[in-house]
PDB file of N, CA and C in Angstrom:
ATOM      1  N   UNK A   1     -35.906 -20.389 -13.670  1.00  0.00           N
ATOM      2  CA  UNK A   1     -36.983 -19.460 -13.415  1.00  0.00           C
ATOM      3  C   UNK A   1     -37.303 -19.401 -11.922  1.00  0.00           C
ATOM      4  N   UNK A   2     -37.421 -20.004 -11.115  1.00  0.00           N
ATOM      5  CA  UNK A   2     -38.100 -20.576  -9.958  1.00  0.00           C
ATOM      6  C   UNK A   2     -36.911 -21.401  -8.900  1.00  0.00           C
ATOM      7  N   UNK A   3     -35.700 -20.847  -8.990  1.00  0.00           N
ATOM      8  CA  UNK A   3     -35.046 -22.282  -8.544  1.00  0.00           C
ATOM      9  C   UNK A   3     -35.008 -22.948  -7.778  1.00  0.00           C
ATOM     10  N   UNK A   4     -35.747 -22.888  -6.623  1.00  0.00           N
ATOM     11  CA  UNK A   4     -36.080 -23.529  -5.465  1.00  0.00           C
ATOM     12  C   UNK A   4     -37.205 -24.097  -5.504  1.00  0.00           C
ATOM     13  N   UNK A   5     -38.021 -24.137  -6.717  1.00  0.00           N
ATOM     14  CA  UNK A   5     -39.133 -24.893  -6.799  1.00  0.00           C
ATOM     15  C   UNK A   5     -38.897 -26.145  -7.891  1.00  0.00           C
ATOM     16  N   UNK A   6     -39.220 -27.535  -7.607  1.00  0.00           N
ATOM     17  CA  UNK A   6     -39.230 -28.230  -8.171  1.00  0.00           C
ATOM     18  C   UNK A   6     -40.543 -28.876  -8.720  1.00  0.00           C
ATOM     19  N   UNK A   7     -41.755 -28.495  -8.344  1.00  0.00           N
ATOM     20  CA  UNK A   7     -42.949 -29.126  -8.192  1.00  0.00           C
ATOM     21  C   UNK A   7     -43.491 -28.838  -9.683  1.00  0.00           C
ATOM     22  N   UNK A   8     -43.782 -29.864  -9.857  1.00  0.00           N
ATOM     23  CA  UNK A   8     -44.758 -29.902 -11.556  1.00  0.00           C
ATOM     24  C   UNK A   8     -46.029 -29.835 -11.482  1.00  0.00           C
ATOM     25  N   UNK A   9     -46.725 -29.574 -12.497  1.00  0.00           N
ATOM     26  CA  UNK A   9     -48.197 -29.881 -12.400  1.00  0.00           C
ATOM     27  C   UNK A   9     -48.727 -30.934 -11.949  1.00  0.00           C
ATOM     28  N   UNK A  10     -48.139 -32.062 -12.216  1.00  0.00           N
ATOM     29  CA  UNK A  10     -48.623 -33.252 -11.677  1.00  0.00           C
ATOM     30  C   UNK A  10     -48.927 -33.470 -10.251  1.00  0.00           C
ATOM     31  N   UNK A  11     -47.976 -33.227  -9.598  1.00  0.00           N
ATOM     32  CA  UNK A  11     -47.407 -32.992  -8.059  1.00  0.00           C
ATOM     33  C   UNK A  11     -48.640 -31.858  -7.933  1.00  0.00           C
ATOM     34  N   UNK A  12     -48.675 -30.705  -7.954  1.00  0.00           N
ATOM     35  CA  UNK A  12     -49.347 -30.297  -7.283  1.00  0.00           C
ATOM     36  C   UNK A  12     -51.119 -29.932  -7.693  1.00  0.00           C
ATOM     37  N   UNK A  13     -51.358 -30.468  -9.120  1.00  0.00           N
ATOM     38  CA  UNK A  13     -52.593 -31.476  -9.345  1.00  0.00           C
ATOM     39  C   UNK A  13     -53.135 -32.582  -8.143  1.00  0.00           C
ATOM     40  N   UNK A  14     -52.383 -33.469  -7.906  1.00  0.00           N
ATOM     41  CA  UNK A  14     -52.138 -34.508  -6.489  1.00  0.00           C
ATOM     42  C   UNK A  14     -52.362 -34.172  -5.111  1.00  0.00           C
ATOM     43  N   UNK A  15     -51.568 -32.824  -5.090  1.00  0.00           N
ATOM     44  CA  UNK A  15     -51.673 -32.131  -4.034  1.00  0.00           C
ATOM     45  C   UNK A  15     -53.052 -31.404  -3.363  1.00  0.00           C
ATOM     46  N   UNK A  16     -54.130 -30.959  -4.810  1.00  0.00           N
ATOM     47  CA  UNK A  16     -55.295 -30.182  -4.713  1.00  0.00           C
ATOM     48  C   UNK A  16     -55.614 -31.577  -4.504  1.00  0.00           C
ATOM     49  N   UNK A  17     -55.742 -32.819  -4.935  1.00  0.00           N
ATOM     50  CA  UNK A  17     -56.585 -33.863  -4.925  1.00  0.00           C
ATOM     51  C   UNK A  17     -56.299 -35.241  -4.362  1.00  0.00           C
ATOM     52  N   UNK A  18     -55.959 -35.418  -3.067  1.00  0.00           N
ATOM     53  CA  UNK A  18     -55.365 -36.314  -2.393  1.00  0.00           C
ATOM     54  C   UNK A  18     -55.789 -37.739  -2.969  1.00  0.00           C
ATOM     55  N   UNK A  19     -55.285 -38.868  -2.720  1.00  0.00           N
ATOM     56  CA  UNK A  19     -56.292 -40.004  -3.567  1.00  0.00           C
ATOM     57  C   UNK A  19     -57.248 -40.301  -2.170  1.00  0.00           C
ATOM     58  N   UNK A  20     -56.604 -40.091  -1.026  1.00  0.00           N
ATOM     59  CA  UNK A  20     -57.432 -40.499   0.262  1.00  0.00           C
ATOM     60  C   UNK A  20     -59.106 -39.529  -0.138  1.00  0.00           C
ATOM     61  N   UNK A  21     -59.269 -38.107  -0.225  1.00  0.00           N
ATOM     62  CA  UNK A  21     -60.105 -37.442  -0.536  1.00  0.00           C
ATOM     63  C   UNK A  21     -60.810 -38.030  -1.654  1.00  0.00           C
ATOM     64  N   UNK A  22     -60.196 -38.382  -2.797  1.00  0.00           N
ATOM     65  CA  UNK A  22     -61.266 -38.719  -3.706  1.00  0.00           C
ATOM     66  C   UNK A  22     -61.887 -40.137  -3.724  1.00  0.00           C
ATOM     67  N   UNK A  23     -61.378 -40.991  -2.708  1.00  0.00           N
ATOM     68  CA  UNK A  23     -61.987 -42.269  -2.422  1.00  0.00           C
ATOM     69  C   UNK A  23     -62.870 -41.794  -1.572  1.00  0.00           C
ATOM     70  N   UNK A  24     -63.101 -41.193  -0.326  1.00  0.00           N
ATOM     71  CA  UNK A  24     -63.753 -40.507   0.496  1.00  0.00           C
ATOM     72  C   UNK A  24     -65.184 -40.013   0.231  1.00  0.00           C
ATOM     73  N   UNK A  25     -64.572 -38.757  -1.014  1.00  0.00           N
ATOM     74  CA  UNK A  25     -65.887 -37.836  -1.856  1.00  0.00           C
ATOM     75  C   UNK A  25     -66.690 -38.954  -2.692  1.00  0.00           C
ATOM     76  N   UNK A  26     -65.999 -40.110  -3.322  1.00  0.00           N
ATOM     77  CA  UNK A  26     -66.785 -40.926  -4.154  1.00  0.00           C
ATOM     78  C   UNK A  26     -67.612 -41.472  -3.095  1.00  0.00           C
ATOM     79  N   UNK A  27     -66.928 -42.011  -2.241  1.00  0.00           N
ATOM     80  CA  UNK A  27     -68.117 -42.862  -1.209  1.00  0.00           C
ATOM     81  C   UNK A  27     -69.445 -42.109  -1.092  1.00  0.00           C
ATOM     82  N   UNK A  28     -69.054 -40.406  -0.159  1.00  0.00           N
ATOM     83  CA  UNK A  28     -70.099 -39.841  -0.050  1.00  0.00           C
ATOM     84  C   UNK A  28     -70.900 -39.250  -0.331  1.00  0.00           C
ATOM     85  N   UNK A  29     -70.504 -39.661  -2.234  1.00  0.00           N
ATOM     86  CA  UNK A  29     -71.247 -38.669  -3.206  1.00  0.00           C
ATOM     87  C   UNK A  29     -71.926 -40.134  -3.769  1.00  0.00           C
ATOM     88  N   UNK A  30     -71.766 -41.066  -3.897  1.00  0.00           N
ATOM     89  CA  UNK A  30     -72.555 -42.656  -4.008  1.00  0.00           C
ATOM     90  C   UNK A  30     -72.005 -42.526  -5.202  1.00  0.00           C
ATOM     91  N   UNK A  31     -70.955 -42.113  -5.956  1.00  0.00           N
ATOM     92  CA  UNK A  31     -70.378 -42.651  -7.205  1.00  0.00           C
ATOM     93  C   UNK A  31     -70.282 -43.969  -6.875  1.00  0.00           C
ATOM     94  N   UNK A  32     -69.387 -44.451  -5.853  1.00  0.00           N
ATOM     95  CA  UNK A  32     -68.814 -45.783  -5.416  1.00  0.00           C
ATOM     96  C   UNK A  32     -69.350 -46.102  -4.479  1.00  0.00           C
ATOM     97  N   UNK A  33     -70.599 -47.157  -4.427  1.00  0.00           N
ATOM     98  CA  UNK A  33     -70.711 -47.951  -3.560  1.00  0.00           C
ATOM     99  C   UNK A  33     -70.404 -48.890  -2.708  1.00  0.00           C
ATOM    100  N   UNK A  34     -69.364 -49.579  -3.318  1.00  0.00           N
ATOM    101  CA  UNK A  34     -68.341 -50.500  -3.069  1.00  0.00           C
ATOM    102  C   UNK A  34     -66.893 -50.553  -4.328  1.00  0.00           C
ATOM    103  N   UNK A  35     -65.885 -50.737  -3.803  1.00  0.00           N
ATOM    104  CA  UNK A  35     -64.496 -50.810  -4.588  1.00  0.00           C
ATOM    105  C   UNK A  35     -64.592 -52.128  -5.237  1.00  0.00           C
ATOM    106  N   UNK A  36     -65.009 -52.423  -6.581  1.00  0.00           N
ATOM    107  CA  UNK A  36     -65.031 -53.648  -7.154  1.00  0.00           C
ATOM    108  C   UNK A  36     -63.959 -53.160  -8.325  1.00  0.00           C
ATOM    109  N   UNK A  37     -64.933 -52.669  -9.271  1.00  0.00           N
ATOM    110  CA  UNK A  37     -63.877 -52.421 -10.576  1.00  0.00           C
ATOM    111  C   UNK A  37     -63.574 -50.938 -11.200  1.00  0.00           C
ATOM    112  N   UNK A  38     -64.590 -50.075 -10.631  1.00  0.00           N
ATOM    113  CA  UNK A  38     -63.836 -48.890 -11.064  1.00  0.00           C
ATOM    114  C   UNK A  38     -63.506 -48.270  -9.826  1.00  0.00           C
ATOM    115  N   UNK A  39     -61.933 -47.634  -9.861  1.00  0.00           N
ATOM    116  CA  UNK A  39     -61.097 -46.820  -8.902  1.00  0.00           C
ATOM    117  C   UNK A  39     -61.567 -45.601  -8.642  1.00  0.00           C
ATOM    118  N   UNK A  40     -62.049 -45.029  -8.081  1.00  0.00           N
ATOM    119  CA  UNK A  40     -62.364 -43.613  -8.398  1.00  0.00           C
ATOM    120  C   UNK A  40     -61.282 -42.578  -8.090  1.00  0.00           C
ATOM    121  N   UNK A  41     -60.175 -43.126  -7.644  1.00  0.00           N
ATOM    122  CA  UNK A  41     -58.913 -41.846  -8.234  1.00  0.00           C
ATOM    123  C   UNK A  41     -58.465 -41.889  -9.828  1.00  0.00           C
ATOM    124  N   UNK A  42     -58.914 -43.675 -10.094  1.00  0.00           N
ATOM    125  CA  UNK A  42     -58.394 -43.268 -11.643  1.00  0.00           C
ATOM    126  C   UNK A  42     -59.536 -42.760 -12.782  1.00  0.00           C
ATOM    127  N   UNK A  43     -60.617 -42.522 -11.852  1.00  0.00           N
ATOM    128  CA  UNK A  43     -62.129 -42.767 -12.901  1.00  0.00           C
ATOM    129  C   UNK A  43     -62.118 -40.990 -12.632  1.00  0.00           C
ATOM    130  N   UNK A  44     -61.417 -40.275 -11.661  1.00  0.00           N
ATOM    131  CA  UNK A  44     -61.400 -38.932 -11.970  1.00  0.00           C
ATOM    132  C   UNK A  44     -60.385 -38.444 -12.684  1.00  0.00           C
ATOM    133  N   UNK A  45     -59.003 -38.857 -12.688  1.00  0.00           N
ATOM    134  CA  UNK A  45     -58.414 -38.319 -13.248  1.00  0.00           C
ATOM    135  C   UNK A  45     -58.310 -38.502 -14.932  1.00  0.00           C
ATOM    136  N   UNK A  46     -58.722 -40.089 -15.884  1.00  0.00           N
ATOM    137  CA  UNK A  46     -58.843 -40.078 -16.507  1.00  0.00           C
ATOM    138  C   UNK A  46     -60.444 -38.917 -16.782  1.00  0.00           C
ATOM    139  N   UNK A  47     -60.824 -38.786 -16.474  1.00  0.00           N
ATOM    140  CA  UNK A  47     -62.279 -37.617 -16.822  1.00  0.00           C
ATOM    141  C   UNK A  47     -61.842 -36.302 -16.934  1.00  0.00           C
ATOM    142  N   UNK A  48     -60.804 -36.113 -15.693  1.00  0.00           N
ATOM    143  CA  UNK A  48     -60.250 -34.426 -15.889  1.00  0.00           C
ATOM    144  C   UNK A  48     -59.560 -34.249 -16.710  1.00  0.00           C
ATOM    145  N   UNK A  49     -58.522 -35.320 -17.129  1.00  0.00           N
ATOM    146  CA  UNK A  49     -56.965 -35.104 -18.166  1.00  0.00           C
ATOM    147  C   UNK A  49     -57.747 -35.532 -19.281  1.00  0.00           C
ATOM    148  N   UNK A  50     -58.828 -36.355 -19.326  1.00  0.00           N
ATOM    149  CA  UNK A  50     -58.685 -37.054 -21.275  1.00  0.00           C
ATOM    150  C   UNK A  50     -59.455 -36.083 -21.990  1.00  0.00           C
ATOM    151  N   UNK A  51     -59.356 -35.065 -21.664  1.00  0.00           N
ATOM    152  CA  UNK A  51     -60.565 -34.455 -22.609  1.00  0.00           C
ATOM    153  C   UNK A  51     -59.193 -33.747 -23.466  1.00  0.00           C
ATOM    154  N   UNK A  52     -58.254 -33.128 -22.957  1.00  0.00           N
ATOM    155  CA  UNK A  52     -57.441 -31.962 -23.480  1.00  0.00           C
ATOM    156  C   UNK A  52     -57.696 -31.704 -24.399  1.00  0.00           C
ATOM    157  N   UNK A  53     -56.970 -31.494 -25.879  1.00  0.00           N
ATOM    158  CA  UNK A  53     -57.225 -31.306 -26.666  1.00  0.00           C
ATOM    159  C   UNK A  53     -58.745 -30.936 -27.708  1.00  0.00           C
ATOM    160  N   UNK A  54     -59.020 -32.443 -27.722  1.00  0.00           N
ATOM    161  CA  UNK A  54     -60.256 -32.547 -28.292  1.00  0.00           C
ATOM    162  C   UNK A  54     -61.347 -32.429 -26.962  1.00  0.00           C
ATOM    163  N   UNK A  55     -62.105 -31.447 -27.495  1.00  0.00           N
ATOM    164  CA  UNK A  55     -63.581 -31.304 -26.325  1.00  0.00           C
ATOM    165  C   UNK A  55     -64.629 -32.212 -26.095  1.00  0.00           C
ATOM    166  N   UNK A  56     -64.979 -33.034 -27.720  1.00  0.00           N
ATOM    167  CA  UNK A  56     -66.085 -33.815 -27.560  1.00  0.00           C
ATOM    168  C   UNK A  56     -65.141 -34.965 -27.275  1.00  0.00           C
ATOM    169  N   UNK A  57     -65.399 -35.599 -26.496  1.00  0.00           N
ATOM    170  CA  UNK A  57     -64.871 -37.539 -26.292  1.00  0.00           C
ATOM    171  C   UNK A  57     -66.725 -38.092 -26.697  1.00  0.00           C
ATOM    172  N   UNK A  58     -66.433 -39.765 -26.517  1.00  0.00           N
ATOM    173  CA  UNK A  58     -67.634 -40.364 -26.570  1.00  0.00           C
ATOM    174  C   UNK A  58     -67.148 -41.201 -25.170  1.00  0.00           C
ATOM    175  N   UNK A  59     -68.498 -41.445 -24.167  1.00  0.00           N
ATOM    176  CA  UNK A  59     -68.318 -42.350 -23.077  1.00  0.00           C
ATOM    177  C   UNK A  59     -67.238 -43.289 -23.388  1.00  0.00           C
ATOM    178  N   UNK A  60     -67.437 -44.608 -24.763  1.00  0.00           N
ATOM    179  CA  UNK A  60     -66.586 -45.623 -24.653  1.00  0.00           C
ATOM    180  C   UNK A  60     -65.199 -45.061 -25.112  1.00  0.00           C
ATOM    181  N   UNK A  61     -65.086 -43.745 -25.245  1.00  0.00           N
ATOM    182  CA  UNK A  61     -63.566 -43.792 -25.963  1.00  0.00           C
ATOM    183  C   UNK A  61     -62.760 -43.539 -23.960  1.00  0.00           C
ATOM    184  N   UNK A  62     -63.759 -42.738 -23.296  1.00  0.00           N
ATOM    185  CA  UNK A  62     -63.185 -42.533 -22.353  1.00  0.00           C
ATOM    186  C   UNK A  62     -63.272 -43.891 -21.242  1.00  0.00           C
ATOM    187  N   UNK A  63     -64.217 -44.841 -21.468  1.00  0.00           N
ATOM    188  CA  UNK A  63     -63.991 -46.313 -20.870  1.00  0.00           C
ATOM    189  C   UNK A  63     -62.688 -47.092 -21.859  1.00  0.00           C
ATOM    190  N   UNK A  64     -62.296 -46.838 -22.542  1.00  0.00           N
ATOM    191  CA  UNK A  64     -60.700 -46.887 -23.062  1.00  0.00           C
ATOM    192  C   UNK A  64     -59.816 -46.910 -22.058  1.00  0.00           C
ATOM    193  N   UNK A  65     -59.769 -44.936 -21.841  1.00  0.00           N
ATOM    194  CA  UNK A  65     -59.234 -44.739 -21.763  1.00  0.00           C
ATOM    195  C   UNK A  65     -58.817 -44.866 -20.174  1.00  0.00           C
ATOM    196  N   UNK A  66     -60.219 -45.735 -19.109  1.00  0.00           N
ATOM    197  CA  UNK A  66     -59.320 -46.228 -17.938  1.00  0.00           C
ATOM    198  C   UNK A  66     -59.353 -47.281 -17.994  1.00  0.00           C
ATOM    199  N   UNK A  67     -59.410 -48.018 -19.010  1.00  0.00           N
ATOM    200  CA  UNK A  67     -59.216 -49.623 -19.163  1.00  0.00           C
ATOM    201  C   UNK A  67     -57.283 -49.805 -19.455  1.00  0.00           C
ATOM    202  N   UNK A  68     -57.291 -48.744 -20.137  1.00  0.00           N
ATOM    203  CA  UNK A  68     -55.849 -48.671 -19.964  1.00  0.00           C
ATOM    204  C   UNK A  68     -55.354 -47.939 -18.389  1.00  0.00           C
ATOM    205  N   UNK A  69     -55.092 -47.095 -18.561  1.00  0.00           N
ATOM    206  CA  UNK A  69     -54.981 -46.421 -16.752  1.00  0.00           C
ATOM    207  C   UNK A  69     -55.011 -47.579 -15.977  1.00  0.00           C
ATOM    208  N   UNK A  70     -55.856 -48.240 -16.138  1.00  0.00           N
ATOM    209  CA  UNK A  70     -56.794 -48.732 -14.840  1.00  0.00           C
ATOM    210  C   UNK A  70     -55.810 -50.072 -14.871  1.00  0.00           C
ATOM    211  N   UNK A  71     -55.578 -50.482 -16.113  1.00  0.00           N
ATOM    212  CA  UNK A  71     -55.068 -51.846 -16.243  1.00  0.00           C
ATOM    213  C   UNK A  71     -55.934 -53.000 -16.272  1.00  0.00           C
ATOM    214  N   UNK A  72     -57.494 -52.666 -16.228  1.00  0.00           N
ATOM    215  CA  UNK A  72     -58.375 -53.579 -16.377  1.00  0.00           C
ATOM    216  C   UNK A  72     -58.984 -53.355 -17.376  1.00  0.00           C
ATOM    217  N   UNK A  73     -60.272 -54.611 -17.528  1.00  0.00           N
ATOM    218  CA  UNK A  73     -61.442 -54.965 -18.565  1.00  0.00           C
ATOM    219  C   UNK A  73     -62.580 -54.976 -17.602  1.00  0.00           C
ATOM    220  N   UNK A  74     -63.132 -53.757 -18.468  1.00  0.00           N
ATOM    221  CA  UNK A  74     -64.858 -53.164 -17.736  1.00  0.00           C
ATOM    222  C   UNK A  74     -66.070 -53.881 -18.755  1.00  0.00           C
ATOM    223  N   UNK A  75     -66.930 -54.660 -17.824  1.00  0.00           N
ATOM    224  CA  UNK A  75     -68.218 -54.509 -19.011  1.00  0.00           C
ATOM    225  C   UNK A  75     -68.375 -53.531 -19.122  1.00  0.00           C
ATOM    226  N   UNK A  76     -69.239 -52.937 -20.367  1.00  0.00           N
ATOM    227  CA  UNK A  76     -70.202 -52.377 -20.761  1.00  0.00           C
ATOM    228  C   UNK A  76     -70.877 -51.643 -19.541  1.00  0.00           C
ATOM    229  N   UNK A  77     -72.262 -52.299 -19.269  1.00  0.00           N
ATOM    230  CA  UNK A  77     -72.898 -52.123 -18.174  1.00  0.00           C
ATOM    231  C   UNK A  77     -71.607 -51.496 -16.789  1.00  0.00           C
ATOM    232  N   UNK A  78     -70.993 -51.807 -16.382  1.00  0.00           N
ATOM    233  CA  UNK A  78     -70.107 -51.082 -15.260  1.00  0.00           C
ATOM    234  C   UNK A  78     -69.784 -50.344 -15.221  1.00  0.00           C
ATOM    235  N   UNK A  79     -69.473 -49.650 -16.731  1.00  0.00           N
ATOM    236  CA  UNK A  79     -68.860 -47.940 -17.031  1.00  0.00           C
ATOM    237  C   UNK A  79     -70.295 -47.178 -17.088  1.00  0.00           C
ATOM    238  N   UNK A  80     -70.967 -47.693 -17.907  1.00  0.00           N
ATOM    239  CA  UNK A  80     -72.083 -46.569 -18.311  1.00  0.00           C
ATOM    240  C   UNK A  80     -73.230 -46.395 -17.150  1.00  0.00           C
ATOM    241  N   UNK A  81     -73.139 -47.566 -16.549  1.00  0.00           N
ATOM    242  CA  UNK A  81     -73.906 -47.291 -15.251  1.00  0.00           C
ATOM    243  C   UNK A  81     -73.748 -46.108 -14.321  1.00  0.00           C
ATOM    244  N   UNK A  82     -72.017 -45.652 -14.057  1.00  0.00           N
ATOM    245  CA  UNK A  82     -71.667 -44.630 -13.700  1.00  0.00           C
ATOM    246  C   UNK A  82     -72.392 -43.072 -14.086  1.00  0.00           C
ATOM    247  N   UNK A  83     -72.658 -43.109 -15.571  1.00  0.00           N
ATOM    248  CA  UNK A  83     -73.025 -42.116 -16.022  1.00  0.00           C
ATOM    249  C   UNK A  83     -75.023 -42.053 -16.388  1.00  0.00           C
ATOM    250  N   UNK A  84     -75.207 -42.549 -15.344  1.00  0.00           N
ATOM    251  CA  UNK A  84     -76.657 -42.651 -15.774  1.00  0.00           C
ATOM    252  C   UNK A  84     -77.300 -42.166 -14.585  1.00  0.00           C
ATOM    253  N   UNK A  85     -78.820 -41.422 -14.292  1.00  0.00           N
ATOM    254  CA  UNK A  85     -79.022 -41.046 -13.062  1.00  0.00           C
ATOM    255  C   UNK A  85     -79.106 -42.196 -12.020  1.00  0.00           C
TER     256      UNK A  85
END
């Protein structure tokens, strides 16, 4: 179709969203106060990609789902804190 293009969604998903930028925007949006346990390149992209399909998620299915991503174990309190004013 395209033959000189090789670029996938992924790639240029990446491309709109540098990881340098979204460590950056978290700082100066106070998502992330300090880099302890949640990443905020992986705490956005699991938020943008996990919904697909199904529309409703529940918070802990999506603290799952960067406990995997992420390769870590979140308290409780560390995820939902994120989502609280």
């Amino acid at each position: 179709m395209f033959p000189h293009s090789h670029s996938t969604l992924e790639d240029s998903l990446r491309e709109m969203f540098p990881e340098e930028w979204l460590r950056q925007t978290a700082k100066e949006t106070g998502l992330i106060k300090r880099e302890r346990k949640i990443d905020p390149v992986v705490i956005f992209w699991v938020l943008t990609l996990s919904f697909g399909v199904r529309l409703q998620r529940t918070l802990a299915s999506l603290k799952r789902d960067y406990e995997k991503e992420a390769n870590k174990t979140l308290s409780d309190s560390s995820w939902y804190y994120r989502f609280t004013p």
